[in-house]
Protein backbone atom coordinates (compact mmCIF):
# COMPACT_ATOMS: atom_id res chain seq x y z
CA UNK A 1 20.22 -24.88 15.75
CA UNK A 2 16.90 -26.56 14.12
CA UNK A 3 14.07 -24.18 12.72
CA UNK A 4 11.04 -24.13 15.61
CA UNK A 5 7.84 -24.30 14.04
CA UNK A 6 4.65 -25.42 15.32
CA UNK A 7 3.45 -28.86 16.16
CA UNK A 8 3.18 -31.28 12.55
CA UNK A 9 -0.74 -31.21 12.79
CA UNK A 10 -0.58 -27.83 13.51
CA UNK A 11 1.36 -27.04 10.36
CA UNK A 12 -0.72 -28.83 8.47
CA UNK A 13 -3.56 -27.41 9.08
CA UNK A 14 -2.68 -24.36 9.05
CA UNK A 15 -0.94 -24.75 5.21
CA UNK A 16 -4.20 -26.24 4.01
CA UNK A 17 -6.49 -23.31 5.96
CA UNK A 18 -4.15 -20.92 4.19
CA UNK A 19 -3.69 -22.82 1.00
CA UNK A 20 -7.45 -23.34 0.40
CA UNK A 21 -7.63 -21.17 -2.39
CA UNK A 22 -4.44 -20.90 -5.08
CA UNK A 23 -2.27 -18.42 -3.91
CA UNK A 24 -1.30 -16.12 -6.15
CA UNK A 25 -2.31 -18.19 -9.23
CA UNK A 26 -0.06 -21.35 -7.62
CA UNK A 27 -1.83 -24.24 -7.58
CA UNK A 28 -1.94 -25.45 -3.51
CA UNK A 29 -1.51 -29.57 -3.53
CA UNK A 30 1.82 -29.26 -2.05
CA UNK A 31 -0.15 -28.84 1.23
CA UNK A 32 0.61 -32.11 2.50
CA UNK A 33 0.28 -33.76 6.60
CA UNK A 34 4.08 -34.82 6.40
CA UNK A 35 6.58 -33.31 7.40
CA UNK A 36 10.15 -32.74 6.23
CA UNK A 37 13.14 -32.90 8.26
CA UNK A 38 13.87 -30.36 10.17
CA UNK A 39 16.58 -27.72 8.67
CA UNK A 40 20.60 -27.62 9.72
CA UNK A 41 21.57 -24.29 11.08
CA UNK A 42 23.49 -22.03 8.80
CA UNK A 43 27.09 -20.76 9.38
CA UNK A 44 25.58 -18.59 12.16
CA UNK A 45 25.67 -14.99 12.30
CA UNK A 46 11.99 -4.33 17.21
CA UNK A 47 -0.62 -0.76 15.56
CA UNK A 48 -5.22 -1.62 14.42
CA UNK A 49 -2.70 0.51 16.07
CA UNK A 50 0.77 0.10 16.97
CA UNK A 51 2.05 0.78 20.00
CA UNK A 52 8.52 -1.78 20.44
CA UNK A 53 20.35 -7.99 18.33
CA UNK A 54 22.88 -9.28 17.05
CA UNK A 55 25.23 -9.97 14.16
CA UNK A 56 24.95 -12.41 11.01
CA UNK A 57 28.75 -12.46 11.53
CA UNK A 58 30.38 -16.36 11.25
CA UNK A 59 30.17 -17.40 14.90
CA UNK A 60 26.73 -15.93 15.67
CA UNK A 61 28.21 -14.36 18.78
CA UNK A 62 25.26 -13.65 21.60
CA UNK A 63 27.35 -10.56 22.35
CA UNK A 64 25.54 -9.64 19.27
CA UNK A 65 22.28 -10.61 19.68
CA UNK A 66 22.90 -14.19 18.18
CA UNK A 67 22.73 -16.22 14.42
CA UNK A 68 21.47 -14.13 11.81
CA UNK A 69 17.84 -15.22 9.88
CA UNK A 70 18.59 -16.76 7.09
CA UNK A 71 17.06 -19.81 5.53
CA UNK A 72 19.60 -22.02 6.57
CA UNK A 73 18.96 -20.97 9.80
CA UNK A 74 15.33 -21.17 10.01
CA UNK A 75 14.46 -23.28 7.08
CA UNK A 76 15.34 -24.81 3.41
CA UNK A 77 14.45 -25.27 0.23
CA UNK A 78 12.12 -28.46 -0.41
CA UNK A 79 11.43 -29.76 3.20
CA UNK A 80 7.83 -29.05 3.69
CA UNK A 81 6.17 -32.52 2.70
CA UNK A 82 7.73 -35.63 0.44
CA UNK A 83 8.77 -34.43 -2.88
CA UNK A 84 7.83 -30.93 -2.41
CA UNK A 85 9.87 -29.30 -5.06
CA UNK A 86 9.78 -25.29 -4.93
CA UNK A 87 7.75 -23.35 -7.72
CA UNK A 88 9.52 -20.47 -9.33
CA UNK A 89 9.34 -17.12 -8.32
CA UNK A 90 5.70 -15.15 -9.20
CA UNK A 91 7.37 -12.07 -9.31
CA UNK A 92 10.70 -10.15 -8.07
CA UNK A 93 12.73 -11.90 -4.91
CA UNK A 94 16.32 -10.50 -4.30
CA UNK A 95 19.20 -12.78 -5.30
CA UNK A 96 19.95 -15.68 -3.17
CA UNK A 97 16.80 -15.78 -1.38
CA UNK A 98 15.07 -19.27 -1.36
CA UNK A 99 11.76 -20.62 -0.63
CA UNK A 100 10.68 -20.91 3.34
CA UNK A 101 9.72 -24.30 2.96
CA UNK A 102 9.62 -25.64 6.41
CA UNK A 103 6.12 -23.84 6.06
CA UNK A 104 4.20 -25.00 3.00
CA UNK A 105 6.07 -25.50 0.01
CA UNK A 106 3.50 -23.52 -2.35
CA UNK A 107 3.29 -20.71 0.58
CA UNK A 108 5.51 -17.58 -0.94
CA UNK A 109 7.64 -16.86 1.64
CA UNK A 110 11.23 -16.40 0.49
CA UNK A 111 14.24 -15.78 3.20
CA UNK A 112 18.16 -15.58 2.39
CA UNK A 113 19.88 -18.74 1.49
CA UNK A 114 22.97 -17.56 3.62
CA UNK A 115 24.20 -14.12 5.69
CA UNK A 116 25.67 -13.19 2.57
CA UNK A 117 22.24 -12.45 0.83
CA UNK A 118 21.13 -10.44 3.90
CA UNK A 119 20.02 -6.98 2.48
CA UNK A 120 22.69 -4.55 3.22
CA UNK A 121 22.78 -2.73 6.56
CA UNK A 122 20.50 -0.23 7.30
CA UNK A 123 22.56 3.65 7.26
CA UNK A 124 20.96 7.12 8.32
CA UNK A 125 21.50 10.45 6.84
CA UNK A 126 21.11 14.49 8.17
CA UNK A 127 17.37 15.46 8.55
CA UNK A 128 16.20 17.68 6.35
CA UNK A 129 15.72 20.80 7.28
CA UNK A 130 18.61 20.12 9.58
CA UNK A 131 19.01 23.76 10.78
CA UNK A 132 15.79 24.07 11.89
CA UNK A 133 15.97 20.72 14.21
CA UNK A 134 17.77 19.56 17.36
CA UNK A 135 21.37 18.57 16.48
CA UNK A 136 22.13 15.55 15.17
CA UNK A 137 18.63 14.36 13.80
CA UNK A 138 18.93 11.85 11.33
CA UNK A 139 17.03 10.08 8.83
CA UNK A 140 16.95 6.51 7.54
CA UNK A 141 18.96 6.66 4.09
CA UNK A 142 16.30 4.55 1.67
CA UNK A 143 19.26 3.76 -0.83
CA UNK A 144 17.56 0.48 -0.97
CA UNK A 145 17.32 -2.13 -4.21
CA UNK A 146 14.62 -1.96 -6.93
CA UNK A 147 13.22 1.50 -5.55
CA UNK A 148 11.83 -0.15 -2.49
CA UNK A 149 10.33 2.43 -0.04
CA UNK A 150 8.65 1.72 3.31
CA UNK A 151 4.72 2.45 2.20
CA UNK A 152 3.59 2.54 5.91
CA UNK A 153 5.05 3.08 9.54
CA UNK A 154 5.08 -0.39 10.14
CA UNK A 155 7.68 -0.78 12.76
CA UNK A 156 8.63 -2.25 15.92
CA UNK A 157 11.76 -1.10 18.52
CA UNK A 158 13.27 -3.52 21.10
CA UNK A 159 16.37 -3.10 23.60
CA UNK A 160 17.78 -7.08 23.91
CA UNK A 161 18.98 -7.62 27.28
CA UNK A 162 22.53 -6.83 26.52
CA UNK A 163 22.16 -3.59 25.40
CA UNK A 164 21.55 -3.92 21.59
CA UNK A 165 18.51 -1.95 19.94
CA UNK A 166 16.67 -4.37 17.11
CA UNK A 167 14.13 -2.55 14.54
CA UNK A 168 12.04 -4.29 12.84
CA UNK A 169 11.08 -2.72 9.38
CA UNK A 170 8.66 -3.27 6.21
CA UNK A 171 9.69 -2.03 2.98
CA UNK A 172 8.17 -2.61 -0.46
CA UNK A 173 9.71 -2.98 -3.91
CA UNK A 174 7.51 -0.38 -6.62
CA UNK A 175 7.81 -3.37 -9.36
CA UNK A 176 4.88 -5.80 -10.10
CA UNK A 177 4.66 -8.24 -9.09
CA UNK A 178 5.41 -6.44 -5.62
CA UNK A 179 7.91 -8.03 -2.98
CA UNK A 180 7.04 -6.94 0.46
CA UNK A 181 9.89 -7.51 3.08
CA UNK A 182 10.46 -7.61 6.61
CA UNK A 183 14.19 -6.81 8.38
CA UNK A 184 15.45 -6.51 11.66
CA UNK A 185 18.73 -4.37 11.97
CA UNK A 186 21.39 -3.63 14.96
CA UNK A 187 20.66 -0.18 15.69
CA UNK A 188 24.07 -0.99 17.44
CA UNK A 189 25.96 -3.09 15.02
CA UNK A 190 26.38 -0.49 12.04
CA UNK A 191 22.60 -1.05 11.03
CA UNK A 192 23.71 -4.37 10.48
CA UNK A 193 20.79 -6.92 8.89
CA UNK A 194 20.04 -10.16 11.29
CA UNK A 195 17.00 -11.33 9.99
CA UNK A 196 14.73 -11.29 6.95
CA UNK A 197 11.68 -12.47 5.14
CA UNK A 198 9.50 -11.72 2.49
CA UNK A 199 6.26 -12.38 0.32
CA UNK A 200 5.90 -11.81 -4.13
CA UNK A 201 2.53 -10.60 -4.90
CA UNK A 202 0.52 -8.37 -7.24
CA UNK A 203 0.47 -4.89 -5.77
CA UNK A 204 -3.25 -4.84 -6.73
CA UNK A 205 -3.88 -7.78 -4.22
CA UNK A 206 -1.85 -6.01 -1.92
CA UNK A 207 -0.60 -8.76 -0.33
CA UNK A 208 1.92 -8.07 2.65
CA UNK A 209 4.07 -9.15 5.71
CA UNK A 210 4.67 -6.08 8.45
CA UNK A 211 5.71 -6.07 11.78
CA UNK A 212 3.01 -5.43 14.30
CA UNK A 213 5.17 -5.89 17.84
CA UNK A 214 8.67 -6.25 18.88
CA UNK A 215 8.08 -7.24 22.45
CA UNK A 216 10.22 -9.53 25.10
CA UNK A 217 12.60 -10.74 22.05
CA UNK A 218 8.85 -11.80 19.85
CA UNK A 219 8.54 -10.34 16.54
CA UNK A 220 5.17 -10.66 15.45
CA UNK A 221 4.45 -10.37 12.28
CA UNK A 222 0.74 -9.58 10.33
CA UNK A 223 0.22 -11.31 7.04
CA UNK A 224 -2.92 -9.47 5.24
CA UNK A 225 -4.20 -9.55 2.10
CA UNK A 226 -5.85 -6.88 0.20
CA UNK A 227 -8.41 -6.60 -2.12
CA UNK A 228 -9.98 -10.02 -2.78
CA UNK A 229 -8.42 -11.44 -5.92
CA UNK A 230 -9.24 -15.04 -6.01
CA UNK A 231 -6.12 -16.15 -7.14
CA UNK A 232 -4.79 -14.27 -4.17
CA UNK A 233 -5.11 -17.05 -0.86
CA UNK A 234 -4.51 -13.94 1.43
CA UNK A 235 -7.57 -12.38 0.74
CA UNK A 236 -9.08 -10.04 3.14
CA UNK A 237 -11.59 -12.65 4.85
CA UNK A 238 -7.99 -14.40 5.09
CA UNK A 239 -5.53 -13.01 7.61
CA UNK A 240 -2.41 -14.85 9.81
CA UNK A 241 0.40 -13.83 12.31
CA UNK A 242 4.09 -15.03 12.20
CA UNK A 243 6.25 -15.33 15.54
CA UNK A 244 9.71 -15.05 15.14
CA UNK A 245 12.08 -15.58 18.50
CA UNK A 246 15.15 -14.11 19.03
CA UNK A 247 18.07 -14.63 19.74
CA UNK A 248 17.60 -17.99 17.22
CA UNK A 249 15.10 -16.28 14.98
CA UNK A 250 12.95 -19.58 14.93
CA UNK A 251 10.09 -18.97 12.66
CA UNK A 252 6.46 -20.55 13.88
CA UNK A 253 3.12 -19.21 12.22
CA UNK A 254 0.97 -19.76 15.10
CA UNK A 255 -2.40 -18.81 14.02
CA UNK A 256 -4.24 -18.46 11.11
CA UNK A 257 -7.86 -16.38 10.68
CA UNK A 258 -10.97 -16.10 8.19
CA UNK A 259 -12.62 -12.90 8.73
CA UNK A 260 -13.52 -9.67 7.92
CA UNK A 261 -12.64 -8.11 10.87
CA UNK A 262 -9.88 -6.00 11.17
CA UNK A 263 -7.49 -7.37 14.22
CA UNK A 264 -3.68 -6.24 15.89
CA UNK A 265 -1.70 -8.87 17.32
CA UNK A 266 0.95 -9.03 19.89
CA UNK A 267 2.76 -12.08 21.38
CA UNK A 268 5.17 -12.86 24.12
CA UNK A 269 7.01 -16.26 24.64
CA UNK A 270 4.15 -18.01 25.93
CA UNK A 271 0.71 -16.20 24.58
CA UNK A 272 -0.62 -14.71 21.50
CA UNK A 273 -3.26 -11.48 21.50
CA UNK A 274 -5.37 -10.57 19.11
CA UNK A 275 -7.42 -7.51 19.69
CA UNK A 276 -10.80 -6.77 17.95
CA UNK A 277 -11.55 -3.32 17.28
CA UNK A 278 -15.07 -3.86 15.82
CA UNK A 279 -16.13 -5.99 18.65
CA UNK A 280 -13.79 -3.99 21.27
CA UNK A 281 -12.68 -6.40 23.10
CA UNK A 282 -9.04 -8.48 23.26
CA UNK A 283 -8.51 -12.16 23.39
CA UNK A 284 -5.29 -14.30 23.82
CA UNK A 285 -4.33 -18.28 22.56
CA UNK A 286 -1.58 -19.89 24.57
CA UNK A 287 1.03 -20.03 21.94
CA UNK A 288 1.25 -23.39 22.66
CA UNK A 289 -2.08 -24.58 20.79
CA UNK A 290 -2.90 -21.24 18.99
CA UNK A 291 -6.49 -23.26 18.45
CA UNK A 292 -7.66 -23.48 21.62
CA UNK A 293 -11.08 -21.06 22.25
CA UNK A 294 -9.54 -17.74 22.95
CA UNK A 295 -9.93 -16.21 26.32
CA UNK A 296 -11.50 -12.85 26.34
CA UNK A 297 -8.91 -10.68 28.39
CA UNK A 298 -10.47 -6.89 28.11
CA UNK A 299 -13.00 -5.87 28.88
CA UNK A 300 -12.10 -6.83 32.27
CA UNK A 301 -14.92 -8.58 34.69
CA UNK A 302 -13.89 -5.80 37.40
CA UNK A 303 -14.49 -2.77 34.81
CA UNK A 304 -16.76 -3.85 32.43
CA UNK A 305 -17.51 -0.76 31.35
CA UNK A 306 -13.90 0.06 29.56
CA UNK A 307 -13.24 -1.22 26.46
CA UNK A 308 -9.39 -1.57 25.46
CA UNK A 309 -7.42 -0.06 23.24
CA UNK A 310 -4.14 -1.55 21.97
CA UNK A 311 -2.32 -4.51 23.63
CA UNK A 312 1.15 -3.41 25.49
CA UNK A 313 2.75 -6.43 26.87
CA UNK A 314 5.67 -6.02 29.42
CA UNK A 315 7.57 -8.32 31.43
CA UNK A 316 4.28 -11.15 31.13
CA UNK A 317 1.63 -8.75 31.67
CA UNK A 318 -0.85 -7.17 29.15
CA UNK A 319 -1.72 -3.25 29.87
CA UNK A 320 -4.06 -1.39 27.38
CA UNK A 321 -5.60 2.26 27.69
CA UNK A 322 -9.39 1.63 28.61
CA UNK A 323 -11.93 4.06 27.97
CA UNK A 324 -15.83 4.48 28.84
CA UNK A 325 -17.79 7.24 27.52
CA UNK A 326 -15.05 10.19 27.71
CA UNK A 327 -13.29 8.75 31.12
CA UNK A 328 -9.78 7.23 30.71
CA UNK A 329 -8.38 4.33 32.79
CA UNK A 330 -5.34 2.00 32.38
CA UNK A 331 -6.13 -1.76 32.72
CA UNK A 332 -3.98 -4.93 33.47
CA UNK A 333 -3.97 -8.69 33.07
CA UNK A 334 -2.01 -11.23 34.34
CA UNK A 335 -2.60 -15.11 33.87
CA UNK A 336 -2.40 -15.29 37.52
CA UNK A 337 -4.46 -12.77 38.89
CA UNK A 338 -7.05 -12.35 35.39
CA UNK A 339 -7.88 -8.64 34.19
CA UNK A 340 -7.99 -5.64 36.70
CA UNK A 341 -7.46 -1.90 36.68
CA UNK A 342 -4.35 -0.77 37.49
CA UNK A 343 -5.53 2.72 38.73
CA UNK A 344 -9.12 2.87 40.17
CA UNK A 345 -10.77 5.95 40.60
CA UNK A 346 -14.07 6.79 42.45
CA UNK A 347 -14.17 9.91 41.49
CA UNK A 348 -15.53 10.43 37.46
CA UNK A 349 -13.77 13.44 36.99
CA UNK A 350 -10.68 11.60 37.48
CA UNK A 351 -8.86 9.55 35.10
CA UNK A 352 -5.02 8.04 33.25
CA UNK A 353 -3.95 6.92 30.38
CA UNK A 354 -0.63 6.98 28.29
CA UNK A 355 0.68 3.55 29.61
CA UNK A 356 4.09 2.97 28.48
CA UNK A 357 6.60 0.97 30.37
CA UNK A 358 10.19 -0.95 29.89
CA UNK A 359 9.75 -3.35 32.26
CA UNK A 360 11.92 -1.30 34.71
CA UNK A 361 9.73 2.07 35.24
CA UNK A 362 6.05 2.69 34.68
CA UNK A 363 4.76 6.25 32.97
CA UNK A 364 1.51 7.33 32.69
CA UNK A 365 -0.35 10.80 32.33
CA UNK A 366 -3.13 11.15 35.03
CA UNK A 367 -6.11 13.67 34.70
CA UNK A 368 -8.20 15.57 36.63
CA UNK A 369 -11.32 17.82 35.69
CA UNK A 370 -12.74 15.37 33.09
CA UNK A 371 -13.97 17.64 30.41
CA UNK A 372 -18.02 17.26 29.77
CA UNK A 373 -18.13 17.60 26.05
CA UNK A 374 -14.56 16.19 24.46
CA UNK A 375 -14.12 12.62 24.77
CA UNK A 376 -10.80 12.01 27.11
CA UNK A 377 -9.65 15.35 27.34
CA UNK A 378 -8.88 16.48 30.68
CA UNK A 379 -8.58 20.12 32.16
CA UNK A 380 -5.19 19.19 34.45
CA UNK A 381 -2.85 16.82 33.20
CA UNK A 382 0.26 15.49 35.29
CA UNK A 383 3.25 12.89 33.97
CA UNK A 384 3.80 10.19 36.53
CA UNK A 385 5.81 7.11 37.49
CA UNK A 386 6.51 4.49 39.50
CA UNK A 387 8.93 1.28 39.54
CA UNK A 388 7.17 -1.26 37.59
CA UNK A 389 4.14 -3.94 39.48
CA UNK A 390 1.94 -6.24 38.43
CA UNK A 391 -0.04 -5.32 41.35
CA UNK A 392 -1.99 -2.66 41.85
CA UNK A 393 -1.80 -2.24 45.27
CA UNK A 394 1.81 -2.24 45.04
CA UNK A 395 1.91 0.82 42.37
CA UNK A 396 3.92 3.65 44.28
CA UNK A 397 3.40 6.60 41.79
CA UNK A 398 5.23 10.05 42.07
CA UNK A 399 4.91 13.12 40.12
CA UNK A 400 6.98 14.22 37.61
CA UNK A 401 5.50 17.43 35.78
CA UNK A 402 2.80 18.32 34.03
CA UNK A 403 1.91 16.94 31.08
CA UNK A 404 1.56 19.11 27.52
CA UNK A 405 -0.54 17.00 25.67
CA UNK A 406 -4.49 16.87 25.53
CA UNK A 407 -4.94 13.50 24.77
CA UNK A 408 -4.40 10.25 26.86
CA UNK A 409 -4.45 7.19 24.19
CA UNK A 410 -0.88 7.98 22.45
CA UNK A 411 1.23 6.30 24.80
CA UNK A 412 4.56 6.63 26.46
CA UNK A 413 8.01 5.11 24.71
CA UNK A 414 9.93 4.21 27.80
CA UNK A 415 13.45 3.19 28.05
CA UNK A 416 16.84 3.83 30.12
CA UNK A 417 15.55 5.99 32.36
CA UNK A 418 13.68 8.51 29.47
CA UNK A 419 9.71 8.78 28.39
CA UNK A 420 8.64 10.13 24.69
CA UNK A 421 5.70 10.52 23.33
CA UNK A 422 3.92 12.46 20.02
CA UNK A 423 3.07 15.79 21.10
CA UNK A 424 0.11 17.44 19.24
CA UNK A 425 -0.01 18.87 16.40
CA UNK A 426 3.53 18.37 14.85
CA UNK A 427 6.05 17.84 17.83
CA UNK A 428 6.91 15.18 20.49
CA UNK A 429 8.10 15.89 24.43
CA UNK A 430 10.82 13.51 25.84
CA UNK A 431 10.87 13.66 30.06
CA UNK A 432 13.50 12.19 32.45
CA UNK A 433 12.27 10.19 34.90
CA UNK A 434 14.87 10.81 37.65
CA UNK A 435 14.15 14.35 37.71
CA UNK A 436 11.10 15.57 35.50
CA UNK A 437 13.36 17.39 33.73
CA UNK A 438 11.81 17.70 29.77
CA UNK A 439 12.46 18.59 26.42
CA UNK A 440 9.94 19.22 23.75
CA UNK A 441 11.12 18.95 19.91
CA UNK A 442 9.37 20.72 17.83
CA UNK A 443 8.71 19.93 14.14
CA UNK A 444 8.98 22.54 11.28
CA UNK A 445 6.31 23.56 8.70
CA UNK A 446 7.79 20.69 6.54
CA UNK A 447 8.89 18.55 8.60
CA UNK A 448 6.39 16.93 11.61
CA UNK A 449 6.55 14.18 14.15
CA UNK A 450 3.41 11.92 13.83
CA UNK A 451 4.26 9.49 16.31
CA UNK A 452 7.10 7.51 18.46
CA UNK A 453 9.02 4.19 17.88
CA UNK A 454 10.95 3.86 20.69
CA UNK A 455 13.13 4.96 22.82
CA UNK A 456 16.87 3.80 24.01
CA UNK A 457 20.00 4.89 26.20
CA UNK A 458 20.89 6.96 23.08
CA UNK A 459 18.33 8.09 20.83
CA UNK A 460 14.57 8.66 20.69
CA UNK A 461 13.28 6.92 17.30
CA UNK A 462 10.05 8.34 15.59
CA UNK A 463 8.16 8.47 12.41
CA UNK A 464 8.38 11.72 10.34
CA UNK A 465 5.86 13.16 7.84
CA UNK A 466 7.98 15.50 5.16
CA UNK A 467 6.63 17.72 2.56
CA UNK A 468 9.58 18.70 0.43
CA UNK A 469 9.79 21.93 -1.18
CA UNK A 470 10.69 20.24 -4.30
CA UNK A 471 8.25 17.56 -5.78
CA UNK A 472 9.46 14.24 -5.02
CA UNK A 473 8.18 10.47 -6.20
CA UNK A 474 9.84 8.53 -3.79
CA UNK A 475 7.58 7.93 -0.51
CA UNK A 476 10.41 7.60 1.72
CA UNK A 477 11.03 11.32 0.77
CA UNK A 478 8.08 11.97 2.60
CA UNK A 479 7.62 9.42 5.65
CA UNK A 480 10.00 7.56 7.19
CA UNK A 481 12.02 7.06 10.70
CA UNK A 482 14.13 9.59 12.23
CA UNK A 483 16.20 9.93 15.31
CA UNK A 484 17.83 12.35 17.78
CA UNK A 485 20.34 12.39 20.18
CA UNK A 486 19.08 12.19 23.89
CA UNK A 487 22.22 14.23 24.33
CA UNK A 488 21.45 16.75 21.81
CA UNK A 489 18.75 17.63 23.15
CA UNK A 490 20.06 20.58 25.09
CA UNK A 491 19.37 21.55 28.80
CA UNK A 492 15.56 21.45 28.52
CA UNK A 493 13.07 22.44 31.12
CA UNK A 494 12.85 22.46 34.90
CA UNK A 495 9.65 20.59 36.15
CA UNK A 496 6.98 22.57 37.68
């Protein structure tokens, strides 16, 4: 297996467009337009807003997901240009971890040398206030090196075709200099860490790496930086995105920009989105030559009127939750066929939103009796779905129930057959798409449910928000991921 990046010239630029300041007080003339050879494999081996395996055993069985992400798998130590000999460390990085190279040799990105420096496997622990939740909820255990907590829900869920659930988490060490780090663990495999990455900076500059997307085996990764410092290269007129590929975790960062805007990314195998929330609209690169003119996707030449909200892709196809004034649609592009609603309504009063899909099913919430004076809130509210299309005229919705929620830009999680989603103020409602039947989960007066991760054959994943009783100075005592049981979740409710 050889490390994927993008094309030499490509590289190149991008190291010097990233490099054209000192980063992090290290000088930048290692940026240099040759490249290395590429790396031997090793030993082998889931947004603005957010919306989405394998084992690092010896033989890097697919059964697994595939070769874990280590350095030797997706890069070494010195190969970025002639003579590029790696700088130390500008702060902490975990034992064994190397320079990514293959990159820019001054660029700090430090991966494992081999599966044996992998961070150790991610565990879960009892909720707490277990008694007053459903059965079986469980919290990520943060028993993690150098008091690292999360900082954010930055996250990202995906089911790999053979079954396996991969999350993709950021965690932060509380030292300084900080190391921020990204993993990806087999929800399936004991927690078990495939892949991981990270970047040493001042917590001040608040420099960092987080997953944005976990979508059609793409990881896409943000790279921000934070307040301006100039020895700090990421500043925030300076921001990039990193596409890792499973099931090799080949490493590429695609594109590279120099703005103030604040953007989101998502990326399949072949295209790369960016949407703008400040000029509300959402553009997309081939990932092929990430500096070609971007196309503008949404708003849509057929509904000009809705701007987008957050890029879901699916099975090739970008959906996003459009919205004019206070009406609510759901739009679609395909390269084929170019943007398009996928539900159309004549009527005003009438309106959807909610999109969430696996590629399989389709759920949405549709509305009726548009309210005049809150934006997107509509009187009636009904959960529906429909086998998944890329055609609108080929959408063959069905009802499920009604839906308990007020608001129609949240989304749907959908997976195996199941649909979650946050429920307002402090709880979320899961539905079964077979039957309508539903469950809502409440939270406690601790303990709430901000928002969903995803959803698989076996659990429902979502951030929590915790207020212990007892004062705490450990974040990850008070936000975090959490899961339940789709079979603890106890006969639920009949649809109406």
């Amino acid at each position: 297996m050889f490390l994927s990046l993008a094309p030499v010239e490509h590289r190149a630029q991008l190291c010097c467009a990233l490099l054209a300041l000192p980063l992090l007080g290290i000088s930048s003339g290692a940026c240099s337009n040759t490249a290395g050879p590429a790396a031997q494999a090793g030993s082998g081996g889931s947004s603005a807003e957010a919306g989405s395996a394998g084992s690092s055993g010896t033989n890097g069985s697919a059964a697994h997901g595939g070769n874990s992400g280590t350095a030797g798998s997706s890069g070494s130590p010195g190969t970025a240009g002639a003579g590029c000999v790696p700088l130390p460390p500008p702060g902490y990085v975990p034992e064994g971890w190397i320079p990514f190279t293959e990159y820019s040799c001054s660029q700090p990105f430090y991966m494992p040398s081999s599966p044996e420096y992998l961070p150790k496997p991610l565990k879960w622990k009892p909720c707490p206030d277990a008694a007053q939740l459903p059965k079986g909820c469980e919290v990520q255990d943060t028993d993690w090196p150098h008091d690292m907590h999360t900082r954010s829900n930055r996250s990202g869920l995906w089911a790999t075709p053979n079954g396996h659930s991969l999350l993709a988490r950021m965690r932060v060490t509380n030292v300084d200099p900080a190391f921020a780090e990204v993993v990806v663990a087999d929800l399936h495999d004991t927690g078990k860490i495939l892949f991981a990455i990270g970047i040493s900076g001042r917590a001040a500059d608040g420099v960092a790496i987080y997953p944005e997307t976990f979508v059609d085996g793409v990881l896409t990764l943000a790279l921000v930086g934070g307040a301006g410092v100039a020895e700090n290269a990421l500043i925030a007129e300076r921001q990039g995105v990193m596409l890792v590929d499973y099931p090799n975790w080949k490493i590429g960062v695609s594109h590279v920009e120099s703005s103030k805007l604040k953007f989101s990314w998502t990326a399949n195998r072949d295209w790369l989105y960016r949407g703008e929330g400040l000029a509300r609209r959402t553009v997309v690169f081939p990932r092929s030559n990430p500096d070609a003119p971007p196309e503008v996707v949404f708003p849509s030449s057929t509904a000009p009127q809705f701007v987008p909200g957050p890029t879901t892709l699916v099975s090739g196809a970008a959906f996003t939750n459009g919205y004019s004034g206070n009406r609510r649609t759901i739009l679609i592009h395909t390269h084929q066929d170019g943007a398009r609603p996928l539900l159309a309504f004549e009527d005003p009063l009438l309106g959807a939103g909610n999109f969430g899909s696996d590629g399989k099913d389709i759920v949405w919430t549709f509305g009726e009796e548009l309210g005049r004076l809150e934006s997107g809130i509509y009187a009636k509210q009904t959960v529906m779905t429909a086998p998944f299309t890329t055609n609108p005229a080929e959408l063959k919705p069905w009802r499920l129930r009604s839906d308990p929620g007020r608001v129609m830009s949240n989304g749907y999680a959908v997976g195996c057959g199941y649909a979650a989603r946050h429920e307002a103020p402090d709880s979320a409602f899961v539905v079964r798409l077979s039957d309508g039947q539903s469950w809502h989960v409440p939270g406690t007066r601790n303990f709430r449910w901000p928002s969903i991760v995803g959803i698989d054959c076996a659990h429902v994943y979502a951030y929590y928000d915790y207020m212990p009783t007892t004062p705490t100075s450990n974040p990850d005592d008070t936000l975090g991921i959490a899961r339940i049981r789709i079979a603890d979740l106890g006969p639920g409710e009949a649809p109406d």
